[in-house]
N, C-alpha and C. Protein backbone atom coordinates (compact mmCIF):
# COMPACT_ATOMS: atom_id res chain seq x y z
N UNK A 1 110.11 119.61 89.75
CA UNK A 1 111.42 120.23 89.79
C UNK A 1 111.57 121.21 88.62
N UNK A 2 112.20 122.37 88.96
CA UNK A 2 112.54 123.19 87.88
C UNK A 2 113.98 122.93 87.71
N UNK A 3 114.43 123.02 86.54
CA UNK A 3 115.95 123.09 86.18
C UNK A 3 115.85 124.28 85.17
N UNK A 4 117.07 125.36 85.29
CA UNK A 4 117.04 126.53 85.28
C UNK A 4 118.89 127.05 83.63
N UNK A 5 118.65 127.01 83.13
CA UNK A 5 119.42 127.18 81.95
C UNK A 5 120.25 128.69 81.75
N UNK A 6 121.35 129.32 82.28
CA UNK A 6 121.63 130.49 81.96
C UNK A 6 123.00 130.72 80.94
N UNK A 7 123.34 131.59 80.51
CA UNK A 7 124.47 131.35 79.95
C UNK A 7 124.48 132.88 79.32
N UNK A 8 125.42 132.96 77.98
CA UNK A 8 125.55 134.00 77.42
C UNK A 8 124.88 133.76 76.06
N UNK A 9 124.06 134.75 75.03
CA UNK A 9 123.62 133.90 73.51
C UNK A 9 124.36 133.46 73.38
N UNK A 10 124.00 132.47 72.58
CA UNK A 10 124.41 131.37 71.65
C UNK A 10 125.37 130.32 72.33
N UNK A 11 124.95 130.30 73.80
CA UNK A 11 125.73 129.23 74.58
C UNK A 11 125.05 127.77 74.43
N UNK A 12 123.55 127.69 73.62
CA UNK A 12 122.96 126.59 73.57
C UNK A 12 121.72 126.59 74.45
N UNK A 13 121.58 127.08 75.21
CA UNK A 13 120.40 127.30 76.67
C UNK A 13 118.95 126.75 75.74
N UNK A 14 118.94 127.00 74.43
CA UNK A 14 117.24 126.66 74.25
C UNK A 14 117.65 125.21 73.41
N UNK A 15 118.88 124.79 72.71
CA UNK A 15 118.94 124.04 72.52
C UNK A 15 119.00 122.82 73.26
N UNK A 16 119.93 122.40 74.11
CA UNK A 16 120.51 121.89 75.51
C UNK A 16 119.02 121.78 76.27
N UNK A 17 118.39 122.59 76.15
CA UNK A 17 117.25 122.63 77.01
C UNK A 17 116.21 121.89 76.63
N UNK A 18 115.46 121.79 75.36
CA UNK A 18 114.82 121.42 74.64
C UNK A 18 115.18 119.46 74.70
N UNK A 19 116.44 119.62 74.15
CA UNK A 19 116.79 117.69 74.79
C UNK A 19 116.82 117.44 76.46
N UNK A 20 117.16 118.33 77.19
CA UNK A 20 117.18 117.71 78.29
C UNK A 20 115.61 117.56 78.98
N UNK A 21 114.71 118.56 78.49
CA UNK A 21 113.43 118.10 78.82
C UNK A 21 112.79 117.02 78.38
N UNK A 22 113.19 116.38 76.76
CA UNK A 22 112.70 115.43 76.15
C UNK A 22 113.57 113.96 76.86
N UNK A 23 114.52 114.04 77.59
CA UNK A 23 115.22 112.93 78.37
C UNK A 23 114.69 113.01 79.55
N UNK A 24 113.92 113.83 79.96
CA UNK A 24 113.54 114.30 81.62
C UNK A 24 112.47 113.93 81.82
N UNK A 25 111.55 113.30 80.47
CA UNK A 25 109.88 113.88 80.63
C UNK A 25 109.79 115.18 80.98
N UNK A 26 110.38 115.85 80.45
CA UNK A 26 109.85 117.78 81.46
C UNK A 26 109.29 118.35 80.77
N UNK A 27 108.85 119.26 80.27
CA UNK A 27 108.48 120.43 79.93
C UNK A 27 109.23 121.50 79.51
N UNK A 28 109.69 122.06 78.26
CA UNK A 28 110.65 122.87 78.22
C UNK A 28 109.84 124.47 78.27
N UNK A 29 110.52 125.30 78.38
CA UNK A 29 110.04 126.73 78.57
C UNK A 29 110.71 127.58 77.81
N UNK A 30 110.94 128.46 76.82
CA UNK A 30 111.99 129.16 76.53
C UNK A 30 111.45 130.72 76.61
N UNK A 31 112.27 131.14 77.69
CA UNK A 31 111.60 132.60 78.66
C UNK A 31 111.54 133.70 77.69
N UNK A 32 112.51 133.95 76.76
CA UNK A 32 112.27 135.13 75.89
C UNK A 32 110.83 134.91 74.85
N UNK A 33 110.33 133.23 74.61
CA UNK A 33 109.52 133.06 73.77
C UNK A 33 108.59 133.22 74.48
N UNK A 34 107.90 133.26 75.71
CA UNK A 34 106.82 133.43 76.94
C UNK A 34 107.16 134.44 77.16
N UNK A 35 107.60 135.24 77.03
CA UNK A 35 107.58 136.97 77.37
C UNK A 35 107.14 137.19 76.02
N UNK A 36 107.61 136.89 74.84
CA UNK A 36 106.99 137.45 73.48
C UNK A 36 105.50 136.99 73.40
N UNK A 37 105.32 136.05 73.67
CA UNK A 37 103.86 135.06 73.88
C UNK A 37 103.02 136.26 74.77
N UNK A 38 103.14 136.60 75.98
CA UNK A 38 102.35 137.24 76.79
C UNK A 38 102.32 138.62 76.51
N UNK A 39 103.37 139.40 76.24
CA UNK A 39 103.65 140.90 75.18
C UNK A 39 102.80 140.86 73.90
N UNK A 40 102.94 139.50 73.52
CA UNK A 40 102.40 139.71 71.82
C UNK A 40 103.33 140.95 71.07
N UNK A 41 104.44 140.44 71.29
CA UNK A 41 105.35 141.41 70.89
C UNK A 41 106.51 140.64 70.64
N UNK A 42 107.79 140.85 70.06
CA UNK A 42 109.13 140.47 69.58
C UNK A 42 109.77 141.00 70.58
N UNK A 43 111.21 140.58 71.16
CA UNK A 43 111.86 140.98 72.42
C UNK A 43 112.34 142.47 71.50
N UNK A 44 112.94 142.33 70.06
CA UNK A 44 113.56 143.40 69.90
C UNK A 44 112.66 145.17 69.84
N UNK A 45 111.34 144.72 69.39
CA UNK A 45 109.96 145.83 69.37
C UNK A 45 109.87 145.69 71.07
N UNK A 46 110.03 145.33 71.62
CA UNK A 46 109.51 145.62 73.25
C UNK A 46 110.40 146.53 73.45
N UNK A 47 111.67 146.18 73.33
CA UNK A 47 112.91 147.24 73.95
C UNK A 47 113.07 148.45 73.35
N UNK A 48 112.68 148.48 71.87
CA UNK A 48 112.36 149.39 70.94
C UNK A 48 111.59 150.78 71.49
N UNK A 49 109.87 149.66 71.75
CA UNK A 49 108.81 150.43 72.05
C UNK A 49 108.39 151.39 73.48
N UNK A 50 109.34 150.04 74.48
CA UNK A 50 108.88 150.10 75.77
C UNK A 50 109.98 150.54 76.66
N UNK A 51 111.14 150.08 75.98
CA UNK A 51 112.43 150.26 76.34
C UNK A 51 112.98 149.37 77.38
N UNK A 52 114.44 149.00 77.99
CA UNK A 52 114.93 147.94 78.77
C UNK A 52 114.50 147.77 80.21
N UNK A 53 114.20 149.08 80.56
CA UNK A 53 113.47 148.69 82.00
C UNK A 53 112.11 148.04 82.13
N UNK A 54 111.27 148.44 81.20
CA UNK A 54 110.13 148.00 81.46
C UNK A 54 110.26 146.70 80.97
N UNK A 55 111.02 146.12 79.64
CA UNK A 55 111.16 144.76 79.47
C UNK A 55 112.00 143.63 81.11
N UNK A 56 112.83 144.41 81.70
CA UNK A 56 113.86 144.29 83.02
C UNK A 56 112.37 143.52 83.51
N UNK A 57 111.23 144.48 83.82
CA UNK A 57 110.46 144.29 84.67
C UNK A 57 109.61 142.94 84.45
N UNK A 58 109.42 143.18 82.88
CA UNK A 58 108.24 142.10 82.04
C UNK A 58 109.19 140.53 82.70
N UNK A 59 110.20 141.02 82.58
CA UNK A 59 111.02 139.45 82.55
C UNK A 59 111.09 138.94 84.10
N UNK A 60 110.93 139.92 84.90
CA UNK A 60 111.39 139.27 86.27
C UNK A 60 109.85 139.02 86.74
N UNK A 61 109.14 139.71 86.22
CA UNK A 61 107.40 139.34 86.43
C UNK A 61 107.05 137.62 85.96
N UNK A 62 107.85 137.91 84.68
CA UNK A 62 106.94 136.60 84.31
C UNK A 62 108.34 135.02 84.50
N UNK A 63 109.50 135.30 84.92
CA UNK A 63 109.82 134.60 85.79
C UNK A 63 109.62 134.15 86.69
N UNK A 64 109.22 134.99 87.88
CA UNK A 64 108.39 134.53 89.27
C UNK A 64 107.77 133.72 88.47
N UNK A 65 106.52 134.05 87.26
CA UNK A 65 105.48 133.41 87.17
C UNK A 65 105.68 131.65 86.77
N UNK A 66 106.54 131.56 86.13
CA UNK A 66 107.08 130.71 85.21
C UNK A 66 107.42 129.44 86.57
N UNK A 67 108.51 130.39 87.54
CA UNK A 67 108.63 129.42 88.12
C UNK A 67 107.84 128.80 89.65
N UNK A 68 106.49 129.82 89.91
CA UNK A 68 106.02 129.00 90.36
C UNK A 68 104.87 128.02 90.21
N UNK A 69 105.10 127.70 88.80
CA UNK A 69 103.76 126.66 88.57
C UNK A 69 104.64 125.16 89.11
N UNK A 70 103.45 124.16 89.30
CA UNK A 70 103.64 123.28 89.77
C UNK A 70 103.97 122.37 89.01
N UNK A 71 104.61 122.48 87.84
CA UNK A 71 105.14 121.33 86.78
C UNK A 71 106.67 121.02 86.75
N UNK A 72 106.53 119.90 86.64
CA UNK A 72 108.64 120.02 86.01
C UNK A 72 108.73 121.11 85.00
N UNK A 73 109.86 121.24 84.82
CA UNK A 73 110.01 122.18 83.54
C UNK A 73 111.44 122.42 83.56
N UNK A 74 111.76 122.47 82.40
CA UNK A 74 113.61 123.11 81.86
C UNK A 74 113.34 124.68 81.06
N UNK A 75 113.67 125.49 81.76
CA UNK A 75 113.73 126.77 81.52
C UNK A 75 115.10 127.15 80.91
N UNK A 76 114.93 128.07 79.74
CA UNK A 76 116.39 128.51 79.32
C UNK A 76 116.02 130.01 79.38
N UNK A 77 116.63 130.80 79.89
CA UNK A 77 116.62 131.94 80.20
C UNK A 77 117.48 132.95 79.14
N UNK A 78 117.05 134.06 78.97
CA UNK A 78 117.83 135.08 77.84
C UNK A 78 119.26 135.41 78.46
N UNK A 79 120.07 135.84 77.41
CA UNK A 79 121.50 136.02 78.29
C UNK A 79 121.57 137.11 79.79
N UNK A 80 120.59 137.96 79.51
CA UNK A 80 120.69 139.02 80.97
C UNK A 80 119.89 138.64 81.67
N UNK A 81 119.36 138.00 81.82
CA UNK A 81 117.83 137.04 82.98
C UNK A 81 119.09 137.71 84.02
N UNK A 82 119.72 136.39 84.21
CA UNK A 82 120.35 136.49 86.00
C UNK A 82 121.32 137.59 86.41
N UNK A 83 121.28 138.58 85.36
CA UNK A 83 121.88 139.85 85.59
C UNK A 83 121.02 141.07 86.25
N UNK A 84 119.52 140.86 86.14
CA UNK A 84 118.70 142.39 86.80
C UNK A 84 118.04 141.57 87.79
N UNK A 85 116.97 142.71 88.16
CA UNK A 85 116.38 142.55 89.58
C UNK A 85 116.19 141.30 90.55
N UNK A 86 117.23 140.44 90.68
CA UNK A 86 117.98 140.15 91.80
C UNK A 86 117.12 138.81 90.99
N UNK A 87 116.96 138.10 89.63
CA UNK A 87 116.75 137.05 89.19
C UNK A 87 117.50 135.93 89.64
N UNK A 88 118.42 135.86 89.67
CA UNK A 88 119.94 134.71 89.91
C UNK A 88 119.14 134.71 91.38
N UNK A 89 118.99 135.20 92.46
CA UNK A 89 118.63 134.57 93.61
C UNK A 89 117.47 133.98 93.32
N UNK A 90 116.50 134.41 92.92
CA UNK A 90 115.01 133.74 92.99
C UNK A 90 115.02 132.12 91.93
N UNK A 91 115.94 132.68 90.70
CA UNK A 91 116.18 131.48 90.33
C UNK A 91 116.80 129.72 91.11
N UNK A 92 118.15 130.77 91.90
CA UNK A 92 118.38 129.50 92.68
C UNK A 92 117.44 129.08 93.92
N UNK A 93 116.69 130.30 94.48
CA UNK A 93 115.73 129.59 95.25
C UNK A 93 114.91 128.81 95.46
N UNK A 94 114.19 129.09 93.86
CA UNK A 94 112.87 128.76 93.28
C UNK A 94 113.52 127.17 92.39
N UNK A 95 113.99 126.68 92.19
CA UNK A 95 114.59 125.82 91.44
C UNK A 95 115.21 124.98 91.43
N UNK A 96 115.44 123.49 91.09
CA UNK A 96 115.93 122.31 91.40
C UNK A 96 117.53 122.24 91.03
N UNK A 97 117.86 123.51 89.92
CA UNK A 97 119.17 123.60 89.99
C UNK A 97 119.74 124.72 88.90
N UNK A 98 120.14 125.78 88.78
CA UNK A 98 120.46 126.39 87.34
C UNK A 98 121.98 125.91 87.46
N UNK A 99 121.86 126.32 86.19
CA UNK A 99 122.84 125.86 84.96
C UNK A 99 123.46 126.53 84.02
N UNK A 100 124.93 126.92 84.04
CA UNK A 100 125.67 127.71 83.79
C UNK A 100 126.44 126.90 82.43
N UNK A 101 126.00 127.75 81.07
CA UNK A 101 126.46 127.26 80.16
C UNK A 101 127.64 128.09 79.44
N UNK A 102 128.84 127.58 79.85
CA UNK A 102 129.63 128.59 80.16
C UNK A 102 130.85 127.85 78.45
N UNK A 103 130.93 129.03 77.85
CA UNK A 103 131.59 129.05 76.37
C UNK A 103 132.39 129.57 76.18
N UNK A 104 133.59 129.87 75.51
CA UNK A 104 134.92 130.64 75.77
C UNK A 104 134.30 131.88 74.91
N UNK A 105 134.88 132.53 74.86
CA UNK A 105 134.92 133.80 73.87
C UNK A 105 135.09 133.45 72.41
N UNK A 106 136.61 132.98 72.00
CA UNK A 106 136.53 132.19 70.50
C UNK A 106 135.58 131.58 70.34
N UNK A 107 134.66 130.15 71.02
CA UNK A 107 133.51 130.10 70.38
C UNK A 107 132.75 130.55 70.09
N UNK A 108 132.23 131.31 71.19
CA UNK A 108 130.73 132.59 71.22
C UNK A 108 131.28 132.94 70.02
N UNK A 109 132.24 133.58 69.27
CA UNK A 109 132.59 134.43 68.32
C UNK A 109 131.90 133.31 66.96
N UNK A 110 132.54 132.50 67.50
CA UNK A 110 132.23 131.83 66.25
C UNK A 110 130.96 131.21 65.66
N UNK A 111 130.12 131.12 67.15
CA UNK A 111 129.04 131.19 66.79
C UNK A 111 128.11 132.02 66.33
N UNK A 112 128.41 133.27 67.11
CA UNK A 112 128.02 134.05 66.69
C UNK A 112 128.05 135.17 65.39
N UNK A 113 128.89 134.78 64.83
CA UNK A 113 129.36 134.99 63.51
C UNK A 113 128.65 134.91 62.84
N UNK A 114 128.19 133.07 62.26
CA UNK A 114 127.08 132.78 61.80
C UNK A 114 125.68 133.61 61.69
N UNK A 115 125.20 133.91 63.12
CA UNK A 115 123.96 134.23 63.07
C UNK A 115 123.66 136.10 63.47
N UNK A 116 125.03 136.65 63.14
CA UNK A 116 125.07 137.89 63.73
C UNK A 116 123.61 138.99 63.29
N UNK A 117 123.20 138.22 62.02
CA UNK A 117 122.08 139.51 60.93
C UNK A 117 121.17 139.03 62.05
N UNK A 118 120.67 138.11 62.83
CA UNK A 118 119.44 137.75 63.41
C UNK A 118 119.86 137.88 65.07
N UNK A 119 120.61 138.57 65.70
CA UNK A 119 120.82 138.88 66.51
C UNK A 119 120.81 140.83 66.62
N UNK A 120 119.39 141.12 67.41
CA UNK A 120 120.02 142.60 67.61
C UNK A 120 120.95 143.34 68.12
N UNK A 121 121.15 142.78 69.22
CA UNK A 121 122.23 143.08 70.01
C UNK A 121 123.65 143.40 69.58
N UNK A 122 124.21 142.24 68.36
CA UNK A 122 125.55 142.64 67.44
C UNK A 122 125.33 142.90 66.06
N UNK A 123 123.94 143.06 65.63
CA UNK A 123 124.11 143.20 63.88
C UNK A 123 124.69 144.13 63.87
N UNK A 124 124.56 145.43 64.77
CA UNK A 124 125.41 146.43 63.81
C UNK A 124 127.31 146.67 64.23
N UNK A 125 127.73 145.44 64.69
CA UNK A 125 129.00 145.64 64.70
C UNK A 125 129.95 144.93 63.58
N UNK A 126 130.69 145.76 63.38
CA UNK A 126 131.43 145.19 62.60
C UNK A 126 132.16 143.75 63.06
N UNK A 127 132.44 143.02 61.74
CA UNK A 127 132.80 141.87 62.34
C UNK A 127 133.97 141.66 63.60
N UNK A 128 135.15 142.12 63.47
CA UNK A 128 136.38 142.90 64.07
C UNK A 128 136.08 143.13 65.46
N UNK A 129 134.68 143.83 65.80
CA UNK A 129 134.50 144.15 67.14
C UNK A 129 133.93 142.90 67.92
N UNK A 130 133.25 142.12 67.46
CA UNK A 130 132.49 141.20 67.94
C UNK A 130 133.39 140.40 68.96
N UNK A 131 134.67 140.15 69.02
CA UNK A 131 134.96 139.46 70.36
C UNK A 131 135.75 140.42 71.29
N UNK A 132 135.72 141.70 71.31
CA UNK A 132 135.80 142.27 72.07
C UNK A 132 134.51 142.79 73.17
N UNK A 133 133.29 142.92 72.06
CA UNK A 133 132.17 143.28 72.67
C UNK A 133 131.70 142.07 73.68
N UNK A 134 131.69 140.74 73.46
CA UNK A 134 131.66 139.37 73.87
C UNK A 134 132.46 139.73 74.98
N UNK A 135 133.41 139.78 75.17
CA UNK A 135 134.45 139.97 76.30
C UNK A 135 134.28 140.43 77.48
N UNK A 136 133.79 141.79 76.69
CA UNK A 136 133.12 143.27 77.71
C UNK A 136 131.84 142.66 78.91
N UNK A 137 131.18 142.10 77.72
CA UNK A 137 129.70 141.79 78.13
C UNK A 137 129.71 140.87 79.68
N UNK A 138 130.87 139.33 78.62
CA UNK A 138 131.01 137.89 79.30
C UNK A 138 131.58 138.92 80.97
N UNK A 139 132.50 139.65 80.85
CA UNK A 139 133.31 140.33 82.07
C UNK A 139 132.33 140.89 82.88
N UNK A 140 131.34 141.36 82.39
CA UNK A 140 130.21 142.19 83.05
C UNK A 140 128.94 141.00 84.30
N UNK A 141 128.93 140.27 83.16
CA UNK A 141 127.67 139.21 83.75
C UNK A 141 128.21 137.70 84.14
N UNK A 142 129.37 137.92 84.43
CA UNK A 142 129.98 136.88 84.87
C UNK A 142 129.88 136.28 86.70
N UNK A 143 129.87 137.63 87.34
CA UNK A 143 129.24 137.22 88.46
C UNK A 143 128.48 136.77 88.85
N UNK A 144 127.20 137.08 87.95
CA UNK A 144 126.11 136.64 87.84
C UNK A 144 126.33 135.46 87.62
N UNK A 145 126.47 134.93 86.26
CA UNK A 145 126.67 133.74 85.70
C UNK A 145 127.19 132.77 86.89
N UNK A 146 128.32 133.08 87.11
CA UNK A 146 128.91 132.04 88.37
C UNK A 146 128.38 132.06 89.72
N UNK A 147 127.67 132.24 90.13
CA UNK A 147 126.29 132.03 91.35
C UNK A 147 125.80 130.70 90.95
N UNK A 148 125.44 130.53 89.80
CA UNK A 148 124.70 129.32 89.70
C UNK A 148 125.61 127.57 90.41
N UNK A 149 124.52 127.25 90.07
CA UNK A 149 125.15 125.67 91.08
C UNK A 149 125.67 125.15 90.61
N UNK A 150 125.58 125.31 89.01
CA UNK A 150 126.73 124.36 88.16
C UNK A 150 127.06 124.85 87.32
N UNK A 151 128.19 124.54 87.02
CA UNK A 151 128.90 125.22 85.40
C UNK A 151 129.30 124.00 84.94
N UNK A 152 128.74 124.16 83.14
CA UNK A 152 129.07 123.72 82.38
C UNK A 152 129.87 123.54 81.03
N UNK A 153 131.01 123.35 80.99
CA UNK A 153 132.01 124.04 79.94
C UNK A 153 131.46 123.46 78.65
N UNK A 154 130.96 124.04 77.90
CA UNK A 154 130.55 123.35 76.75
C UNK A 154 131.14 124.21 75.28
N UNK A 155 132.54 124.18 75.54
CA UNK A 155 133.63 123.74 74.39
C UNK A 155 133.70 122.47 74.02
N UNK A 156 133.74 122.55 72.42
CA UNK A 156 133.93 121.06 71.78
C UNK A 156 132.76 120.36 72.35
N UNK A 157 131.36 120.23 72.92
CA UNK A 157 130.85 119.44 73.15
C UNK A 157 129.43 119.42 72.17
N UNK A 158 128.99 118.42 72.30
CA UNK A 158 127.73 118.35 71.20
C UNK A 158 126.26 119.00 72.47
N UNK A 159 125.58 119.13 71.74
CA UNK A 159 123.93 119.76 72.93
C UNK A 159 123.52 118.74 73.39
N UNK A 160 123.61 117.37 72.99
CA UNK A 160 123.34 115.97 73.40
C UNK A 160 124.28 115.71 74.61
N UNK A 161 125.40 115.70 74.22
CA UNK A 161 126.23 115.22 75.45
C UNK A 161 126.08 115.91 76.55
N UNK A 162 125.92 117.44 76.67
CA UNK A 162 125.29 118.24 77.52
C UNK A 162 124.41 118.18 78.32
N UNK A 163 123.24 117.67 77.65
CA UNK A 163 121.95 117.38 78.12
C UNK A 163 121.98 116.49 79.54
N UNK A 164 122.60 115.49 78.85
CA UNK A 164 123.14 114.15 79.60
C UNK A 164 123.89 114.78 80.77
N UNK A 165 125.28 115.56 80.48
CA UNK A 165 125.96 115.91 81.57
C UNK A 165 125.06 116.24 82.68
N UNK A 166 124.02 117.17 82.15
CA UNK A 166 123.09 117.47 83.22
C UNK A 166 121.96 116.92 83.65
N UNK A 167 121.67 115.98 83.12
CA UNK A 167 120.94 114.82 83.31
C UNK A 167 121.74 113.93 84.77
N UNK A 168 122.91 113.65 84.48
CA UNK A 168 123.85 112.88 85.59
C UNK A 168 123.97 113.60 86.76
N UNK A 169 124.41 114.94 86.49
CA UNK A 169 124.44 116.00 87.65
C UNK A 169 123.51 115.73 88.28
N UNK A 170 121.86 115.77 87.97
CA UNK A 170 120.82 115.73 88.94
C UNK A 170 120.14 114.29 89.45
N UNK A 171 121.20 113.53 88.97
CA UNK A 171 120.72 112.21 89.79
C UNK A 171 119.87 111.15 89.10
């Protein structure tokens, strides 16, 4: 079985993921680190070098790949996975269940606060903009996001209790 992890950064997806494979016996996967693995490259030098389409492409390539090996596995996917070339379907096709790790805006902010210097995507915004840009984004890939089979509100919750939630979900 694959179980399939999407969300927005810093929704938890590699954390959450990482325990629920170690409760699963599974295998965890973390897709941006297997695209850097097979690139031999950093996600932010790919997009840099190669630019977003051809990374668009790297990612939906080595998704297929990812998910058709024959192992269990808990996959956490980068925040735009189920936003390009028609990923969110193949995911739910290919997969025992994705998983929508779904965070309000005030948190994302607040998480993201913390770790903004190690994020490319917002280092260069000022602090001020950051939950508007969150907003924009969450509004954008939200369709996406909500396709999946389950949503998980993970306000106030610990990555443990999570795990579990989705642990119960699948029986």
């Amino acid at each position: 079985m694959k179980i399939v992890l999407v969300g927005y950064m810093a929704s938890g997806k590699s954390t959450v993921g990482r325990l629920l494979a170690q409760k699963s016996g599974m295998r965890f996967l973390d897709l941006d680190e297997y695209i850097e693995g097979k690139l031999e490259a950093g996600i932010t030098d790919i997009f840099k070098e190669k630019g977003e389409v051809y990374f668009r492409k790297k990612e939906h390539e080595f998704l297929r790949e990812v998910l058709a090996e024959n192992e269990d596995l808990v996959i956490a996917t980068g925040g735009g996975t189920p936003c390009y070339s028609g990923n969110m379907h193949t995911m739910l096709e290919e997969s025992g269940g994705v998983f929508y790790l779904k965070v309000s805006i005030p948190e994302l902010v607040r998480r993201l606060f913390k770790e903004k210097d190690q994020r490319p995507l917002i280092r260069h915004l000022d602090d001020n903009e950051l939950p508007e840009f969150i907003g924009k984004h969450l509004f954008e890939r939200s369709p996406f996001y909500s396709m999946a089979s389950y949503s998980i509100n993970c306000d106030h919750k610990e990555a443990e209790g999570i795990a579990d939630e989705i642990k119960a979900l699948l029986g």
